[in-house]
C-alpha atoms as a PDB file:
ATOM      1  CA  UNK A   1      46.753   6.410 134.242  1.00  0.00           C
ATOM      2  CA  UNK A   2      47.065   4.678 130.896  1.00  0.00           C
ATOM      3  CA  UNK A   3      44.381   2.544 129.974  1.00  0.00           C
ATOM      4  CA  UNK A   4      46.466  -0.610 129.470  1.00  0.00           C
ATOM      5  CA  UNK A   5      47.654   0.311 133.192  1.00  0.00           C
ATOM      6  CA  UNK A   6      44.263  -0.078 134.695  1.00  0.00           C
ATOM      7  CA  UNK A   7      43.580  -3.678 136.289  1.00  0.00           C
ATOM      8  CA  UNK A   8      40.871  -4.807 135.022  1.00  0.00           C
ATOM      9  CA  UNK A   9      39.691  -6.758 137.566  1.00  0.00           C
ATOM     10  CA  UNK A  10      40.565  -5.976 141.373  1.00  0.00           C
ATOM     11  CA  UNK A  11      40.791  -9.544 141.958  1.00  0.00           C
ATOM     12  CA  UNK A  12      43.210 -10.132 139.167  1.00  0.00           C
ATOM     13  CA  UNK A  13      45.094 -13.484 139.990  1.00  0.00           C
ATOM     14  CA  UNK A  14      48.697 -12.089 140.747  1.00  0.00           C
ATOM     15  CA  UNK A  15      49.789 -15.862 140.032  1.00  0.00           C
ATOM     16  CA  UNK A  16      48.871 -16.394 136.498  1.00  0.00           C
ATOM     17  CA  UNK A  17      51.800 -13.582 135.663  1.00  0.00           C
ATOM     18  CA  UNK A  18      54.547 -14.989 137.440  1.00  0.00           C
ATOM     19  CA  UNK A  19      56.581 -17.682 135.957  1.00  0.00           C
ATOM     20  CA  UNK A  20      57.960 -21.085 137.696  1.00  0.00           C
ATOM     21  CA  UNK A  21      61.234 -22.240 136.134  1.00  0.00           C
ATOM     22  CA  UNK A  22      62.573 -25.412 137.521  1.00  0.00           C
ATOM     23  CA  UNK A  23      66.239 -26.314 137.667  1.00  0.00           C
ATOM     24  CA  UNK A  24      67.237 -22.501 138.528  1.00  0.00           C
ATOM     25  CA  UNK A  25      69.134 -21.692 139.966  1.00  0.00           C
ATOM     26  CA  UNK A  26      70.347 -25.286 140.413  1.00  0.00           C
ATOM     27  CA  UNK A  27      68.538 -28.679 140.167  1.00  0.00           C
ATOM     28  CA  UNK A  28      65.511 -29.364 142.275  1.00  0.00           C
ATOM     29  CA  UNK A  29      65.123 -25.723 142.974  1.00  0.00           C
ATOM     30  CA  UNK A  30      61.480 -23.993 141.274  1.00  0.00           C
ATOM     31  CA  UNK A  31      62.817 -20.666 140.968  1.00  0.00           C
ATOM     32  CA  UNK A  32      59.283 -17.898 141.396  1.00  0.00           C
ATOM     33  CA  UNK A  33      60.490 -15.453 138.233  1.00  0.00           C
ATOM     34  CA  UNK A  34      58.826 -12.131 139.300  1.00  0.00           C
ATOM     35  CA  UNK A  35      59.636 -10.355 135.525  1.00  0.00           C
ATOM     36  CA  UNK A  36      56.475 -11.632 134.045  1.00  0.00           C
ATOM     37  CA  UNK A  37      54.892  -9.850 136.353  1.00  0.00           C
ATOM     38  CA  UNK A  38      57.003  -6.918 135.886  1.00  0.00           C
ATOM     39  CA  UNK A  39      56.658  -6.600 132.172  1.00  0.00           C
ATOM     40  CA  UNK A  40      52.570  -7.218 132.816  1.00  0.00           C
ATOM     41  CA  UNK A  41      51.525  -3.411 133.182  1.00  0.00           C
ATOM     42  CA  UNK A  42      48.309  -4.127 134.973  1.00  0.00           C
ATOM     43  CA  UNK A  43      49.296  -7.010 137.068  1.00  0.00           C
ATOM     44  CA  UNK A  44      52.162  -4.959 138.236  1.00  0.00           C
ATOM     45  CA  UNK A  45      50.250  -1.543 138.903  1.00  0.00           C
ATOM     46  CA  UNK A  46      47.684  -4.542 140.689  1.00  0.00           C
ATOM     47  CA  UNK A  47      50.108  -5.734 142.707  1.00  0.00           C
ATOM     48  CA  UNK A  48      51.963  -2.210 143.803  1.00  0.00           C
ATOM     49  CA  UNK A  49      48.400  -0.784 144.750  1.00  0.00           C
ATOM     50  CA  UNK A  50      47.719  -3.877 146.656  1.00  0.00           C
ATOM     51  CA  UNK A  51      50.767  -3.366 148.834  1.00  0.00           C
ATOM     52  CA  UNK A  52      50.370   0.001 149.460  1.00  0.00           C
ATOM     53  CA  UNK A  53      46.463  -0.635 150.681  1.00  0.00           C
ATOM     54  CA  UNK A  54      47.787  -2.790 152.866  1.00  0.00           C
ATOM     55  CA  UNK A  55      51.097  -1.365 153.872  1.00  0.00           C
ATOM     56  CA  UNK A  56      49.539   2.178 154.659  1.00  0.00           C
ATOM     57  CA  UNK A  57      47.673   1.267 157.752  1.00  0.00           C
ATOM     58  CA  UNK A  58      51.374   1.125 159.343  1.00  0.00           C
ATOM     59  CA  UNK A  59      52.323   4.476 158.635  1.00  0.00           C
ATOM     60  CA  UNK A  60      55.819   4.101 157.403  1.00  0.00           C
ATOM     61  CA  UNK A  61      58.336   6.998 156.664  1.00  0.00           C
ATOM     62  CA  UNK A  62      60.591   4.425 155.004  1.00  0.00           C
ATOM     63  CA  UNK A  63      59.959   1.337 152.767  1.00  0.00           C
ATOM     64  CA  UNK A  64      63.616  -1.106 153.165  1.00  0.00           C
ATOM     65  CA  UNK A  65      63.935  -2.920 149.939  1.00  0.00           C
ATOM     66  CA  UNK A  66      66.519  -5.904 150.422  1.00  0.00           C
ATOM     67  CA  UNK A  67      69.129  -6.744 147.128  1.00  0.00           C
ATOM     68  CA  UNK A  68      68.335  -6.756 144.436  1.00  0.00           C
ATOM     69  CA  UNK A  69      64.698  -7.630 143.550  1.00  0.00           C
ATOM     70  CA  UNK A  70      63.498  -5.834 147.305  1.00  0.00           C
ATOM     71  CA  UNK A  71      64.350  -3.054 145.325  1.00  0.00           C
ATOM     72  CA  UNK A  72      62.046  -3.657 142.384  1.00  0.00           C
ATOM     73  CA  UNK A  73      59.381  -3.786 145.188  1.00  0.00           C
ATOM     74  CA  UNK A  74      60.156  -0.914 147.762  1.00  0.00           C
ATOM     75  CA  UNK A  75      61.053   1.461 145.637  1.00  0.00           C
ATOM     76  CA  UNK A  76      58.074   1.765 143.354  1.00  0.00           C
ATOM     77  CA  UNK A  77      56.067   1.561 146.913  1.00  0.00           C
ATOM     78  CA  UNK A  78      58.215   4.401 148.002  1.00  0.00           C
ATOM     79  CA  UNK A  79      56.698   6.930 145.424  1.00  0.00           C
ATOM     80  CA  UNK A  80      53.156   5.574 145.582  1.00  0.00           C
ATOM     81  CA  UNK A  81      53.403   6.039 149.195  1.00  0.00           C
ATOM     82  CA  UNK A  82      55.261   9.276 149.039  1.00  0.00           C
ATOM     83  CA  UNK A  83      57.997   7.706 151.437  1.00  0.00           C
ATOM     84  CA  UNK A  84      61.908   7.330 151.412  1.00  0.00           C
ATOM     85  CA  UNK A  85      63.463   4.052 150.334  1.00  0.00           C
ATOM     86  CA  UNK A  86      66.452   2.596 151.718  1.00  0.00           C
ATOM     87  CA  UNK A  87      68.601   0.064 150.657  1.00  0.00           C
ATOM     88  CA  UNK A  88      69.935  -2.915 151.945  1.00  0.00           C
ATOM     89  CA  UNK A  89      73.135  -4.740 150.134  1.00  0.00           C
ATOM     90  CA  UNK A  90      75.388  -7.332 150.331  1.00  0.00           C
ATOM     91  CA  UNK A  91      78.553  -6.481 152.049  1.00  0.00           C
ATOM     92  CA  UNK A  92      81.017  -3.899 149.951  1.00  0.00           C
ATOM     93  CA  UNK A  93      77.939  -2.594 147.607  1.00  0.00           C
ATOM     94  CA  UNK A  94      77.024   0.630 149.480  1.00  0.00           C
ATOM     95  CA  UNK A  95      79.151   3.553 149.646  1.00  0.00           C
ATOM     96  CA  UNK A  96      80.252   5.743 152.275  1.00  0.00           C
ATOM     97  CA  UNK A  97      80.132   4.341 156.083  1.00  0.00           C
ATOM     98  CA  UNK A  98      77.930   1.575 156.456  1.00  0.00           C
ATOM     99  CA  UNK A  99      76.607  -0.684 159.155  1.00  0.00           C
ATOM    100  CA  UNK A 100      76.886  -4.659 158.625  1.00  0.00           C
ATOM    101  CA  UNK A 101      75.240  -7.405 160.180  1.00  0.00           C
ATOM    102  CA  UNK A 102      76.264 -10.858 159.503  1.00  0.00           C
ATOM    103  CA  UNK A 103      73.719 -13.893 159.819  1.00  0.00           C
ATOM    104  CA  UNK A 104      73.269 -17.363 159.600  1.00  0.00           C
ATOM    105  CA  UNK A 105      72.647 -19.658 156.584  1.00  0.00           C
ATOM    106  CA  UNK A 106      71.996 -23.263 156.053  1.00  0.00           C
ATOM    107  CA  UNK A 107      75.464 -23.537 155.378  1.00  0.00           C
ATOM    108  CA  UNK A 108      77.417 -21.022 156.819  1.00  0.00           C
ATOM    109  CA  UNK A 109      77.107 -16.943 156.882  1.00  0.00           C
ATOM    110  CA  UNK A 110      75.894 -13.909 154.980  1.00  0.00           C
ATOM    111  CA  UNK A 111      76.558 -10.277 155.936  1.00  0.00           C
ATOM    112  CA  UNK A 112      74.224  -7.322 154.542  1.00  0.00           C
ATOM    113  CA  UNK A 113      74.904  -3.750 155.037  1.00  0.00           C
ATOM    114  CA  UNK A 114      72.992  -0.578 155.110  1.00  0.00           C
ATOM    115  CA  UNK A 115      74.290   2.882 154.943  1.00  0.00           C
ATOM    116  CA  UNK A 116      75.342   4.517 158.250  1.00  0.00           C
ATOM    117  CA  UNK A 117      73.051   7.630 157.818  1.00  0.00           C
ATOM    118  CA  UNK A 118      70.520   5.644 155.927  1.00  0.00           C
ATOM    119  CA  UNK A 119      67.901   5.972 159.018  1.00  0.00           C
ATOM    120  CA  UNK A 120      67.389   8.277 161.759  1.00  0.00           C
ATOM    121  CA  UNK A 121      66.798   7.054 165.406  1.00  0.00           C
ATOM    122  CA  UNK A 122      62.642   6.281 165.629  1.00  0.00           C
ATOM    123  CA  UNK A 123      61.525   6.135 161.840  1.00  0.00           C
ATOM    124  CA  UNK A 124      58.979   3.995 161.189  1.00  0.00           C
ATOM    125  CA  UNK A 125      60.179   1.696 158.190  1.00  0.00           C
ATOM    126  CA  UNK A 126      58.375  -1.500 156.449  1.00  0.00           C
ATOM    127  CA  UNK A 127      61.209  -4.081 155.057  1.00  0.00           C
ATOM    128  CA  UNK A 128      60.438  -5.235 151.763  1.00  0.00           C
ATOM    129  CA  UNK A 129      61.244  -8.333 149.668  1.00  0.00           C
ATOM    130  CA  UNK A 130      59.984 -10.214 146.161  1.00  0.00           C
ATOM    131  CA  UNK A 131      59.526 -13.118 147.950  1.00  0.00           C
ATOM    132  CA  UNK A 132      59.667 -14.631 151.748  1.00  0.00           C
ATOM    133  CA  UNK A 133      61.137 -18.310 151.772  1.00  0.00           C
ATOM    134  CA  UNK A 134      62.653 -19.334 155.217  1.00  0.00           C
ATOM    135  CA  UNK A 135      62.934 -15.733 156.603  1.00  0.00           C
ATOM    136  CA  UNK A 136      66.410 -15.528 157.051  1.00  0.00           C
ATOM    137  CA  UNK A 137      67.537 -13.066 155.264  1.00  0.00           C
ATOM    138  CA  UNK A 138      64.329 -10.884 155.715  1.00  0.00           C
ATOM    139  CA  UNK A 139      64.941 -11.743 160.083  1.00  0.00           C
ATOM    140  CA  UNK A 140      68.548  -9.946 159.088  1.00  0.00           C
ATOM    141  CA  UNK A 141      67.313  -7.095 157.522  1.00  0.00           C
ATOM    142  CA  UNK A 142      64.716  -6.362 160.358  1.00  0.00           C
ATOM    143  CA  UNK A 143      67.701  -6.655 162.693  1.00  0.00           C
ATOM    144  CA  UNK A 144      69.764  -4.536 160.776  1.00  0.00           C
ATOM    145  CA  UNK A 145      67.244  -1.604 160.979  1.00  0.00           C
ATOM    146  CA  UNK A 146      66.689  -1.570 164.582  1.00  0.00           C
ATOM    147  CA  UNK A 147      70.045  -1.875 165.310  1.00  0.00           C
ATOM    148  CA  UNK A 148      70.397   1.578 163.291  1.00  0.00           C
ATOM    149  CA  UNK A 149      67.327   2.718 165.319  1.00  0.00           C
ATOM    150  CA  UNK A 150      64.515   1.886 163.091  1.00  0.00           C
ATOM    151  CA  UNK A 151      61.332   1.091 164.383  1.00  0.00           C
ATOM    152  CA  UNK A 152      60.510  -1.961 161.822  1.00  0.00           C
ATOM    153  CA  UNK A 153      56.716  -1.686 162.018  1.00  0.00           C
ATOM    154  CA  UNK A 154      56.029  -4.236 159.549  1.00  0.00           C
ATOM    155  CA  UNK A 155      57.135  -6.412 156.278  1.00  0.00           C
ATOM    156  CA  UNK A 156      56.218  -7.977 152.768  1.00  0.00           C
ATOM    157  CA  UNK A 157      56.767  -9.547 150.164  1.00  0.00           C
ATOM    158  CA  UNK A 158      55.315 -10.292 146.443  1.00  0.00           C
ATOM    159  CA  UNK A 159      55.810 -14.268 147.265  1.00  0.00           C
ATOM    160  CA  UNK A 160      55.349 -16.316 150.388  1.00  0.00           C
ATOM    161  CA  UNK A 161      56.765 -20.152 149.894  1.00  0.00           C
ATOM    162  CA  UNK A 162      54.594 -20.639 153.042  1.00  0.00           C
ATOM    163  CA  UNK A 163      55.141 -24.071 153.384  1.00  0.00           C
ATOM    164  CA  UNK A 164      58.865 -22.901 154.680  1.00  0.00           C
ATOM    165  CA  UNK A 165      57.727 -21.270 157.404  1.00  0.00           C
ATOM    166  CA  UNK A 166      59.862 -17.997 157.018  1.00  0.00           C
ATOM    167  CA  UNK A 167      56.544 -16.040 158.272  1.00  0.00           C
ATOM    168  CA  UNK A 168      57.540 -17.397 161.976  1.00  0.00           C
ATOM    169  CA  UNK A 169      60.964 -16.452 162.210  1.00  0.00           C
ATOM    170  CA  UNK A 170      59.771 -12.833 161.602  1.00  0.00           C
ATOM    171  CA  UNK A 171      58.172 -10.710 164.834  1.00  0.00           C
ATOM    172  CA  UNK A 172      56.546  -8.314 162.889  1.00  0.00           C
ATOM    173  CA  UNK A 173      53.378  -8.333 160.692  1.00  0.00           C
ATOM    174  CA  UNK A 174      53.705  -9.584 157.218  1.00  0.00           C
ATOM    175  CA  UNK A 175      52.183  -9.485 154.129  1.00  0.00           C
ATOM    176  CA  UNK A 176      52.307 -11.240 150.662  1.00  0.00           C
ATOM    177  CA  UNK A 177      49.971 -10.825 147.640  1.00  0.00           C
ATOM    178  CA  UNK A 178      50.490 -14.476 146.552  1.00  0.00           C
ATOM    179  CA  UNK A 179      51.376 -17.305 148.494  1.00  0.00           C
ATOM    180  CA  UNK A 180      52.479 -21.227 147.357  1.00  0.00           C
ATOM    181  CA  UNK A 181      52.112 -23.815 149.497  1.00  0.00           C
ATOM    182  CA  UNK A 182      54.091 -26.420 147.887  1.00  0.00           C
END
């Protein structure tokens, strides 16, 4: 490993490399930009060892990254982990035969999709996401999996907004390596 790669401290503060920008994507919103983080070589090889420490006690053959920045996350962990990675996408993104599932918003519906042959009856697979808010879409993606046989064993994030409460509308264990209360 490069030198600049190495964290230099094993309790590096994952928060001091990820950027708040207000007003995005719409006023009133603080929008958690992970691509500081990204373009940080040791926070990010911090962060991706992190998760796999504490992702490997469940035993995963497959690491489900949800669109688009799950990806950013799972697949890197896929590698580490020497795992497959899986995608999940917004409807009409995947090709070949794919399975949807269509859930609930604040205001109205979403529908993600993951490819028919994607997952075999009985793998174990972790769902992965840059950041938990109220668990909605992360509840979906969990769903999805089982209901293509998956045996979701457990799921992350980068970035817990804690104080919405997504962590309860999930029934498996999850992790995040930084978490904002307010």
């Amino acid at each position: 490993m490069a030198p600049e790669m190495r964290p230099k401290n094993k309790t590096m503060d994952l928060k001091q490399h990820i950027r708040g920008v207000p007003d995005f994507p719409k006023p009133g919103i603080l929008f958690y930009d992970i691509s500081t983080l990204l373009a940080h070589p040791a926070a990010w090889h911090a962060t991706v060892e992190r998760l796999t420490s504490a992702l490997a006690p469940f035993a995963p053959d497959l690491l489900v990254g949800i669109e688009s920045r799950g990806f950013l996350v799972a697949a890197p962990l896929a590698y580490c982990m020497g795992r497959g990675f899986v995608m999940v996408r917004k409807k009409g993104k995947l090709p070949g035969a794919t399975i949807p599932f269509t859930y609930d918003l604040e205001y109205g519906s979403d529908t993600i999709e993951i490819q028919a042959d994607a997952i075999r009856p009985g793998q174990r697979a972790v769902v992965l996401d840059d950041l938990l808010a109220t668990g909605g879409t992360m509840a979906a993606a969990i769903a999805l999996c089982r209901s293509v046989g998956a045996e979701v064993v457990a799921s992350a994030a980068i970035i817990e907004l804690s104080f919405l409460g997504g962590r309860q509308r999930l029934d498996v264990p999850f992790t995040s390596m930084v978490a904002y209360e307010s």
